[in-house]
PDB file of N, CA and C in Angstrom:
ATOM      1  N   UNK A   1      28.580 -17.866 -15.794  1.00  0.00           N
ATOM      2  CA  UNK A   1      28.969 -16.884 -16.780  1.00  0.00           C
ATOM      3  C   UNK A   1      27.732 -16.128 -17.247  1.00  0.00           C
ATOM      4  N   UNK A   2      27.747 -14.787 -17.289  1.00  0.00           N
ATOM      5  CA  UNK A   2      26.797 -14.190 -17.669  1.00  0.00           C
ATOM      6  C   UNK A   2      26.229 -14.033 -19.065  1.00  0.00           C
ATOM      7  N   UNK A   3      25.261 -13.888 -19.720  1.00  0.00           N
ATOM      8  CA  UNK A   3      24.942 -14.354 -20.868  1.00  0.00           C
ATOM      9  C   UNK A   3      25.172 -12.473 -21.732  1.00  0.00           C
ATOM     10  N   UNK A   4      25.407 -12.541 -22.739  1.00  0.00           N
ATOM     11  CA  UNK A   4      25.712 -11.648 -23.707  1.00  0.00           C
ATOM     12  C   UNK A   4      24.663 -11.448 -24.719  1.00  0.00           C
ATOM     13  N   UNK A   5      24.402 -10.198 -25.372  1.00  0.00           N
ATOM     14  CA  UNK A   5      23.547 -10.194 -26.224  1.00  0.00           C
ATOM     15  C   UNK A   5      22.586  -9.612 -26.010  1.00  0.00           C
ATOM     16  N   UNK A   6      21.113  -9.251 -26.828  1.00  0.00           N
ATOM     17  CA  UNK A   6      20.269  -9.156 -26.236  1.00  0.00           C
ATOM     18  C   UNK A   6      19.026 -10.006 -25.650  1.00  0.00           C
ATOM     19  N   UNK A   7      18.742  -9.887 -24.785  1.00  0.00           N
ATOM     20  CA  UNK A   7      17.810 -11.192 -23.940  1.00  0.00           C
ATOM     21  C   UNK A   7      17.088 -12.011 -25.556  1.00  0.00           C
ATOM     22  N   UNK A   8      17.003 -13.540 -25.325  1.00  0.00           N
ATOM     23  CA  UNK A   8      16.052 -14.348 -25.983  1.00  0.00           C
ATOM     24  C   UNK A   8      14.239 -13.824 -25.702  1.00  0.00           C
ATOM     25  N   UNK A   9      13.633 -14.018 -26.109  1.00  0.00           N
ATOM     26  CA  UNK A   9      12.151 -14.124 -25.863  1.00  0.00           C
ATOM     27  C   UNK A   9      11.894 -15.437 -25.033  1.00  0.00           C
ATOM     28  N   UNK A  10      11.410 -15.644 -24.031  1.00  0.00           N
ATOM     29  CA  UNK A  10      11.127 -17.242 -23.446  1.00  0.00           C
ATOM     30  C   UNK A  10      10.075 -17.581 -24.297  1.00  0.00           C
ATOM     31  N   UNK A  11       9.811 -19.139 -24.531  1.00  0.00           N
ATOM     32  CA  UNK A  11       8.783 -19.501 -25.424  1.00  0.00           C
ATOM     33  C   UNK A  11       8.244 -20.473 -24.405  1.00  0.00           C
ATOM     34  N   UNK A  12       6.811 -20.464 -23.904  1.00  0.00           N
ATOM     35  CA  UNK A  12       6.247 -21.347 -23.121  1.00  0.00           C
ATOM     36  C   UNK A  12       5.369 -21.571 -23.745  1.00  0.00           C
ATOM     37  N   UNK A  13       4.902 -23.214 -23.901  1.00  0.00           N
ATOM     38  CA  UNK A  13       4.027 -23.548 -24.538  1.00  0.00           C
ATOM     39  C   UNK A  13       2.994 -24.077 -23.505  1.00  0.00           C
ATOM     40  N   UNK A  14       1.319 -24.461 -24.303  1.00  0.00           N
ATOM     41  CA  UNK A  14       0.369 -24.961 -23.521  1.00  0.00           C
ATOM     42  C   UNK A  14       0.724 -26.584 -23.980  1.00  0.00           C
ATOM     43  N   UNK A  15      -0.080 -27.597 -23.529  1.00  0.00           N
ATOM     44  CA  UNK A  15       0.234 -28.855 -24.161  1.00  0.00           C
ATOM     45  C   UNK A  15      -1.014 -28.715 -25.342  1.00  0.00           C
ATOM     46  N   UNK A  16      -1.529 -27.866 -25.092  1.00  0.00           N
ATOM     47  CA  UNK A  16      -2.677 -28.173 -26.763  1.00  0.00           C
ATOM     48  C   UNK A  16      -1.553 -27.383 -28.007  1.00  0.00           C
ATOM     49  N   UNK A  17      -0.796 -26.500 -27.584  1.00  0.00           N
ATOM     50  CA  UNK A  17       0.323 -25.765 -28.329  1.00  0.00           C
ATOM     51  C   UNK A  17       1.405 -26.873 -29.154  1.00  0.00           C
ATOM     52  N   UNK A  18       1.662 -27.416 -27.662  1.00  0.00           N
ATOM     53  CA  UNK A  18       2.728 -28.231 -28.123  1.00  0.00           C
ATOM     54  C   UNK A  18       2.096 -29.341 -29.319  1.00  0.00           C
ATOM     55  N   UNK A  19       0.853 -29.988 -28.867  1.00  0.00           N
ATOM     56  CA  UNK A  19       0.610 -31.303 -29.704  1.00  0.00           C
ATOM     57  C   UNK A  19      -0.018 -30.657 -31.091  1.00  0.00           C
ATOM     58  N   UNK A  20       0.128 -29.453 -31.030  1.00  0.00           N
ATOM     59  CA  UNK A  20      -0.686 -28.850 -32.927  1.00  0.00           C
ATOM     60  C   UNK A  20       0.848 -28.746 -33.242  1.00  0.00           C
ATOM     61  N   UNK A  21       1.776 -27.757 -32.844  1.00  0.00           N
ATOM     62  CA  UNK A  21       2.771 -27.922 -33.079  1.00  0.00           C
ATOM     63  C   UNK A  21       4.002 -29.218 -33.948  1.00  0.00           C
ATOM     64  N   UNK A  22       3.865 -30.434 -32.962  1.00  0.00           N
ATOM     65  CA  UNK A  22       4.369 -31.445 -33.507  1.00  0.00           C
ATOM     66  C   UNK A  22       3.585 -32.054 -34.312  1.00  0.00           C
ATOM     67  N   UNK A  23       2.370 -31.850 -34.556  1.00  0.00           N
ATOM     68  CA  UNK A  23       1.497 -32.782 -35.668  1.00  0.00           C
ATOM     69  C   UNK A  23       1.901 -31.722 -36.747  1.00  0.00           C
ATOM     70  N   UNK A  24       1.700 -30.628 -36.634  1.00  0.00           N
ATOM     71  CA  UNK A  24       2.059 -29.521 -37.717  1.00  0.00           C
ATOM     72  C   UNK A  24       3.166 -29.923 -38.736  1.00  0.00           C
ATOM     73  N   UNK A  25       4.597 -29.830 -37.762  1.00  0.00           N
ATOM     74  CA  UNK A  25       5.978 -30.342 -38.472  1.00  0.00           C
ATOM     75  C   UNK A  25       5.623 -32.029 -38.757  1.00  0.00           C
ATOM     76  N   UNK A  26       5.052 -32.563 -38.614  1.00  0.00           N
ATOM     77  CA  UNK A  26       5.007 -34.575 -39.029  1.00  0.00           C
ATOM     78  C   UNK A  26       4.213 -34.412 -40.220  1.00  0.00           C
ATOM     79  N   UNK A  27       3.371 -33.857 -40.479  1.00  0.00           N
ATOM     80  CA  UNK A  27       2.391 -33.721 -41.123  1.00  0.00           C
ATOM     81  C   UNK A  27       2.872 -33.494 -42.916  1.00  0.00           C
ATOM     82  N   UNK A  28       2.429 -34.302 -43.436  1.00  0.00           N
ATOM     83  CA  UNK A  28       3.249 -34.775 -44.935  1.00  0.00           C
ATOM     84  C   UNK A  28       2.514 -33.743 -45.371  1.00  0.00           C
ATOM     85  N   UNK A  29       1.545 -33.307 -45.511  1.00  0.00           N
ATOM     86  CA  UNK A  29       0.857 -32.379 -46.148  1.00  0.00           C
ATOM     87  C   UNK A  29       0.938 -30.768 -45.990  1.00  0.00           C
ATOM     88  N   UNK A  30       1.791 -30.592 -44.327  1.00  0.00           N
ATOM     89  CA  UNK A  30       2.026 -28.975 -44.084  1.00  0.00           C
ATOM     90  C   UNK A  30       3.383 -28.383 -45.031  1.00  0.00           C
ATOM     91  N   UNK A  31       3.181 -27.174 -45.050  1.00  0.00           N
ATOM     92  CA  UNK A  31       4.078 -26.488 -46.005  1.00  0.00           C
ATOM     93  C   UNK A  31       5.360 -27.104 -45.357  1.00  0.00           C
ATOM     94  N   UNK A  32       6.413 -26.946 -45.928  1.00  0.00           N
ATOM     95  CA  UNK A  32       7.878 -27.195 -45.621  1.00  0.00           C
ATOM     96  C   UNK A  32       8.384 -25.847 -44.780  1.00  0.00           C
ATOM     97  N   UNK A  33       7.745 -24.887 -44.831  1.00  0.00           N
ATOM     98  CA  UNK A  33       8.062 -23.567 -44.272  1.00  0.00           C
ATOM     99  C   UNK A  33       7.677 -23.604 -42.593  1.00  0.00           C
ATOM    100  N   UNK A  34       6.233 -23.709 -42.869  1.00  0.00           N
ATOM    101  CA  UNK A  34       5.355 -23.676 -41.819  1.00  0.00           C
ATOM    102  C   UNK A  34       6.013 -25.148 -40.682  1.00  0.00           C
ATOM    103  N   UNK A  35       6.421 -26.069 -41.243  1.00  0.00           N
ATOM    104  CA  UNK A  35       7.231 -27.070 -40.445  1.00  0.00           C
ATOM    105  C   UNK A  35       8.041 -26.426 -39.959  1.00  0.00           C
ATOM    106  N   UNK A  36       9.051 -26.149 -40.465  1.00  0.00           N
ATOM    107  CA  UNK A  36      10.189 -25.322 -39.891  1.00  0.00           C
ATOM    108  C   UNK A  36      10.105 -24.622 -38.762  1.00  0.00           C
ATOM    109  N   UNK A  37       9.139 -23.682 -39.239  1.00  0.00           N
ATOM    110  CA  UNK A  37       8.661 -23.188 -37.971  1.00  0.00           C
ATOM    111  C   UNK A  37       8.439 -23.578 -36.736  1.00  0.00           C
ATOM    112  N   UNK A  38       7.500 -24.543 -36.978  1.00  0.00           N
ATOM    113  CA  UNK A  38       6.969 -25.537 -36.117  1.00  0.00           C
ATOM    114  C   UNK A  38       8.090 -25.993 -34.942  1.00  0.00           C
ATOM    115  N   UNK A  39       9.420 -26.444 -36.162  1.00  0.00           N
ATOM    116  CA  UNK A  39       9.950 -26.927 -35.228  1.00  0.00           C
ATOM    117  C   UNK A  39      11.037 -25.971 -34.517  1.00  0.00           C
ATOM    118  N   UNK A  40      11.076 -24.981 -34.798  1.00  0.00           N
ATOM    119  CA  UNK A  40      12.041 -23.787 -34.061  1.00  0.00           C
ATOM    120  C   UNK A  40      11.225 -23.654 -32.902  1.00  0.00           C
ATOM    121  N   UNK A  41      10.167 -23.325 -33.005  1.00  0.00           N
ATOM    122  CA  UNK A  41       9.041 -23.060 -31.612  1.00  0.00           C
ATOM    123  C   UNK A  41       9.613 -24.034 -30.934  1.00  0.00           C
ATOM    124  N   UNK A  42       8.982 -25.265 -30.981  1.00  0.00           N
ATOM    125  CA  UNK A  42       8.850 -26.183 -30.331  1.00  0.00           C
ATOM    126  C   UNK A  42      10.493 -26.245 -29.846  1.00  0.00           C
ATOM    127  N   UNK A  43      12.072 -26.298 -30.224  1.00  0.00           N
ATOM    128  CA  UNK A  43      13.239 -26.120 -29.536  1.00  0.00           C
ATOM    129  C   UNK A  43      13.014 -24.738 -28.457  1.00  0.00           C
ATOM    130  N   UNK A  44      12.777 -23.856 -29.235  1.00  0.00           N
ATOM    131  CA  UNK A  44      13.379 -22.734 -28.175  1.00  0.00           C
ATOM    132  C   UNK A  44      12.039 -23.126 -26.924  1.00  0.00           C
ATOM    133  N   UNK A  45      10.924 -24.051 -27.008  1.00  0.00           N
ATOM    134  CA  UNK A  45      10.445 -24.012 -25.800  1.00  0.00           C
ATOM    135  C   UNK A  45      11.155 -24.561 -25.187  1.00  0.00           C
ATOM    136  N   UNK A  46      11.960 -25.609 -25.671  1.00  0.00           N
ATOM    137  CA  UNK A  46      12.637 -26.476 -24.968  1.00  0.00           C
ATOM    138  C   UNK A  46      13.929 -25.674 -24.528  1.00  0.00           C
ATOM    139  N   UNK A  47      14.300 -24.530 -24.296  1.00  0.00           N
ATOM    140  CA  UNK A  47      15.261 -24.011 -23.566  1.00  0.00           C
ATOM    141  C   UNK A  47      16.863 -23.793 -24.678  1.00  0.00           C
ATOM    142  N   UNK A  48      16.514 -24.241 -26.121  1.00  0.00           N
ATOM    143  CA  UNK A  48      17.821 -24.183 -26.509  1.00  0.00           C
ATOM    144  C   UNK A  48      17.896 -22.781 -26.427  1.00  0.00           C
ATOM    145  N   UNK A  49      19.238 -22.554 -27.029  1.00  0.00           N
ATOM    146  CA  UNK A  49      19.406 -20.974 -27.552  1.00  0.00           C
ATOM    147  C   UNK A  49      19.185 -20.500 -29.158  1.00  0.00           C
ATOM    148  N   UNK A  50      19.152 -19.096 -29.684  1.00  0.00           N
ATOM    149  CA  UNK A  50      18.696 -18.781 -30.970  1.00  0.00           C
ATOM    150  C   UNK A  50      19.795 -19.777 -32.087  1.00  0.00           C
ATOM    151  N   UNK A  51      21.316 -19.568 -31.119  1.00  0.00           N
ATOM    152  CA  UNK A  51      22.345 -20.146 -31.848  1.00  0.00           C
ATOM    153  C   UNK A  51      22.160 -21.610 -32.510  1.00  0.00           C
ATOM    154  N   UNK A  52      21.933 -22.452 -31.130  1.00  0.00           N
ATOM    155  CA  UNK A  52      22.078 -23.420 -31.307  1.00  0.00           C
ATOM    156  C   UNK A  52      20.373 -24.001 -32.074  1.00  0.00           C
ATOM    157  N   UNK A  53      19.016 -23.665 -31.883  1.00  0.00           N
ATOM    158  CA  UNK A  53      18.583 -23.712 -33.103  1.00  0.00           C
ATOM    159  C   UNK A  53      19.016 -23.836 -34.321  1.00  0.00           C
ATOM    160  N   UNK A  54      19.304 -22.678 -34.525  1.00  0.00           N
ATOM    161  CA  UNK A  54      19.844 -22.079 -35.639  1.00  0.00           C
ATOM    162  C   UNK A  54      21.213 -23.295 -36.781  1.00  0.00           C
ATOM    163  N   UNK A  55      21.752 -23.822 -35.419  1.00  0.00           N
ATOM    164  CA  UNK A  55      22.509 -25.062 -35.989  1.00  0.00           C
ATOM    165  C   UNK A  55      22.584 -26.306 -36.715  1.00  0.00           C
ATOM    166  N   UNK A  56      21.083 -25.995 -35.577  1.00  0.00           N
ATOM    167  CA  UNK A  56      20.635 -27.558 -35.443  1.00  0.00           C
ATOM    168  C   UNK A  56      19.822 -27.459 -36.939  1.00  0.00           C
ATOM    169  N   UNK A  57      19.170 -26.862 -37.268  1.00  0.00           N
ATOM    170  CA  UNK A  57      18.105 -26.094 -38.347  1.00  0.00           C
ATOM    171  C   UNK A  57      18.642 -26.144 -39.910  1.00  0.00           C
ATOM    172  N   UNK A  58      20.388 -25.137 -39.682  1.00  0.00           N
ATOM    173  CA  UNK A  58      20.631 -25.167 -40.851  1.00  0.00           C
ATOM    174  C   UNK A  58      20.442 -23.745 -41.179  1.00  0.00           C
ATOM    175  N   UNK A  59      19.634 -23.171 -40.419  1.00  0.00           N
ATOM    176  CA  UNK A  59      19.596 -21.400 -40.302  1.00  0.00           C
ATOM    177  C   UNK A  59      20.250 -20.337 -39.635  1.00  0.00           C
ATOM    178  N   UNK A  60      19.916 -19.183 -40.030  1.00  0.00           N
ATOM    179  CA  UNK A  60      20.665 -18.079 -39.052  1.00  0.00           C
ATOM    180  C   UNK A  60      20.172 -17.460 -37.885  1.00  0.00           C
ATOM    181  N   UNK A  61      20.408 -17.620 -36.904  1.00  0.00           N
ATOM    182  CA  UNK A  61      20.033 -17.443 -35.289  1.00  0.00           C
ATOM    183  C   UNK A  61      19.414 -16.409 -35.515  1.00  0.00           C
ATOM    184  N   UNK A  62      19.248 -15.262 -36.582  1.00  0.00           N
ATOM    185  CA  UNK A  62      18.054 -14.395 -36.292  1.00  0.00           C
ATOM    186  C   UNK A  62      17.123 -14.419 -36.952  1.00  0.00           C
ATOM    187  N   UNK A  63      16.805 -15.948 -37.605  1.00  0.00           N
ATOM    188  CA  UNK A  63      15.406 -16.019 -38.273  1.00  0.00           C
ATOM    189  C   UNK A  63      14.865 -16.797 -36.895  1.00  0.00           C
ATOM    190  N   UNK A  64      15.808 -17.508 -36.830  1.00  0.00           N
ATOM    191  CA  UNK A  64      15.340 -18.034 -34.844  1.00  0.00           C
ATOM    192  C   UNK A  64      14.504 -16.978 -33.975  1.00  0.00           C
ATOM    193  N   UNK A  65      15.415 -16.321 -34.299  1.00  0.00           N
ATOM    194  CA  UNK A  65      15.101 -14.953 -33.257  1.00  0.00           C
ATOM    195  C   UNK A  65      13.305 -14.320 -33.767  1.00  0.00           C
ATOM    196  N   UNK A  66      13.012 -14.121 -35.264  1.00  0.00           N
ATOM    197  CA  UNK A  66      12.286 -13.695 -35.648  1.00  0.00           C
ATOM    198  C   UNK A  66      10.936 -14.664 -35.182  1.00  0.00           C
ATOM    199  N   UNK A  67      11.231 -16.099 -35.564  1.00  0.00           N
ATOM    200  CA  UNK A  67      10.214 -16.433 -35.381  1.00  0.00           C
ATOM    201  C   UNK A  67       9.552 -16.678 -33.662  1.00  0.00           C
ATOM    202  N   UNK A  68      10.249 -17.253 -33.345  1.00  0.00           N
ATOM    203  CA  UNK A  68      10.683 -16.685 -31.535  1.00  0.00           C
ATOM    204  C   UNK A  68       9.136 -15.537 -31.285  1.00  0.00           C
ATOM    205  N   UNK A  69       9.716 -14.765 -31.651  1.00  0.00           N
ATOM    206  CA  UNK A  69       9.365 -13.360 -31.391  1.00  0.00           C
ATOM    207  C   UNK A  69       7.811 -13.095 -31.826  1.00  0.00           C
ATOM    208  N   UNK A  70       7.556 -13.532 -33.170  1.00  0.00           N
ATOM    209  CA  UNK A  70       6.300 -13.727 -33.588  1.00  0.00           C
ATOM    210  C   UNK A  70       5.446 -14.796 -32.583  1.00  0.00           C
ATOM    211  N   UNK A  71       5.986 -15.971 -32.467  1.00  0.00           N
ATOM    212  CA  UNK A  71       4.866 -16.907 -31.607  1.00  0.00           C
ATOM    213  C   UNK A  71       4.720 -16.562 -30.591  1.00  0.00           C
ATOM    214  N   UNK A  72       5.690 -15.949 -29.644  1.00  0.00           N
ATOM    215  CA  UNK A  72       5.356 -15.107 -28.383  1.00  0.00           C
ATOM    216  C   UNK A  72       4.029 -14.037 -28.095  1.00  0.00           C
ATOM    217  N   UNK A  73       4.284 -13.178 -29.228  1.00  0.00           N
ATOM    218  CA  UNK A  73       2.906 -12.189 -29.555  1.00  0.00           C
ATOM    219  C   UNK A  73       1.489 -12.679 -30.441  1.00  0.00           C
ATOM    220  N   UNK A  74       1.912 -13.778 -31.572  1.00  0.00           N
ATOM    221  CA  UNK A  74       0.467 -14.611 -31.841  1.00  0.00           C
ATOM    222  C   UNK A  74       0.478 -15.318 -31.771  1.00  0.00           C
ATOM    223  N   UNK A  75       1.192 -16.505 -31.304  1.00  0.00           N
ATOM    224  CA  UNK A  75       0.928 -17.690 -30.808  1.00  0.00           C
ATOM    225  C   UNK A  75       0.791 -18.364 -32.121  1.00  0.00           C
ATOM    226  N   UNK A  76       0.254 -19.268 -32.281  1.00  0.00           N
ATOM    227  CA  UNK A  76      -0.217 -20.601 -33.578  1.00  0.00           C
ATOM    228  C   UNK A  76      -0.418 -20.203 -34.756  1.00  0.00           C
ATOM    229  N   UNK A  77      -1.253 -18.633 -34.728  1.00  0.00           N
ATOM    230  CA  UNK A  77      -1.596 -17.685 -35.571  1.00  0.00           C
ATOM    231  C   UNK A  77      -0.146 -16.843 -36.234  1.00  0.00           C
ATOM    232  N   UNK A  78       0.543 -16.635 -35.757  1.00  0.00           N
ATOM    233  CA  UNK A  78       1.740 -16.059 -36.241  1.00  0.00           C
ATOM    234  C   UNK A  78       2.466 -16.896 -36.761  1.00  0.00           C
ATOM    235  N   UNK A  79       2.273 -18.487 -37.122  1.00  0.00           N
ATOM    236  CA  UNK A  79       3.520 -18.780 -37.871  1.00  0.00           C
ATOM    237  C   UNK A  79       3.015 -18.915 -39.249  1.00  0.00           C
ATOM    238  N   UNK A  80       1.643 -18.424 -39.850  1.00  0.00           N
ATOM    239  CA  UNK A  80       1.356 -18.754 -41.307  1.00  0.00           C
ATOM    240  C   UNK A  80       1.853 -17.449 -41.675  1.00  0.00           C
ATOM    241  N   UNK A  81       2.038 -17.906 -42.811  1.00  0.00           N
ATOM    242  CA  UNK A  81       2.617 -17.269 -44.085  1.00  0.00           C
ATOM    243  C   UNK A  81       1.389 -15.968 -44.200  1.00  0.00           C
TER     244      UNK A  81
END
């Protein structure tokens, strides 16, 4: 079935990406925001969709989308506040 919408952003991570990433979201001391983040990246690398993020999260598939979109163009640097 063909997919609808407009295309996702692919999110490919490095493994130095990935392991700042998950220490980022574990991390008792990172913002509650900046986690979040953390962990949307880290799904959509993993192939979900904006939707189902978005589910899983508790959010709306186009803050998915937003942040998506930001780590693609700055990477680690684009998810602070």
């Amino acid at each position: 079935m063909a997919r609808m919408g407009r295309p996702t952003v692919e999110v490919v991570l490095t493994d130095g990406e990935r392991e700042t990433l998950l220490r980022w979201s574990r991390r008792a001391t990172s913002a509650q925001a900046l986690a979040l983040r953390c962990r949307i990246v880290l799904a959509s690398a993993d192939g979900l969709s904006n939707i189902r993020v978005g589910a899983d999260h508790g959010i709306h598939p186009t803050t998915v989308a937003t942040w998506r979109k930001r780590f693609a163009v700055h990477r680690l640097e684009g998810l602070a506040d």
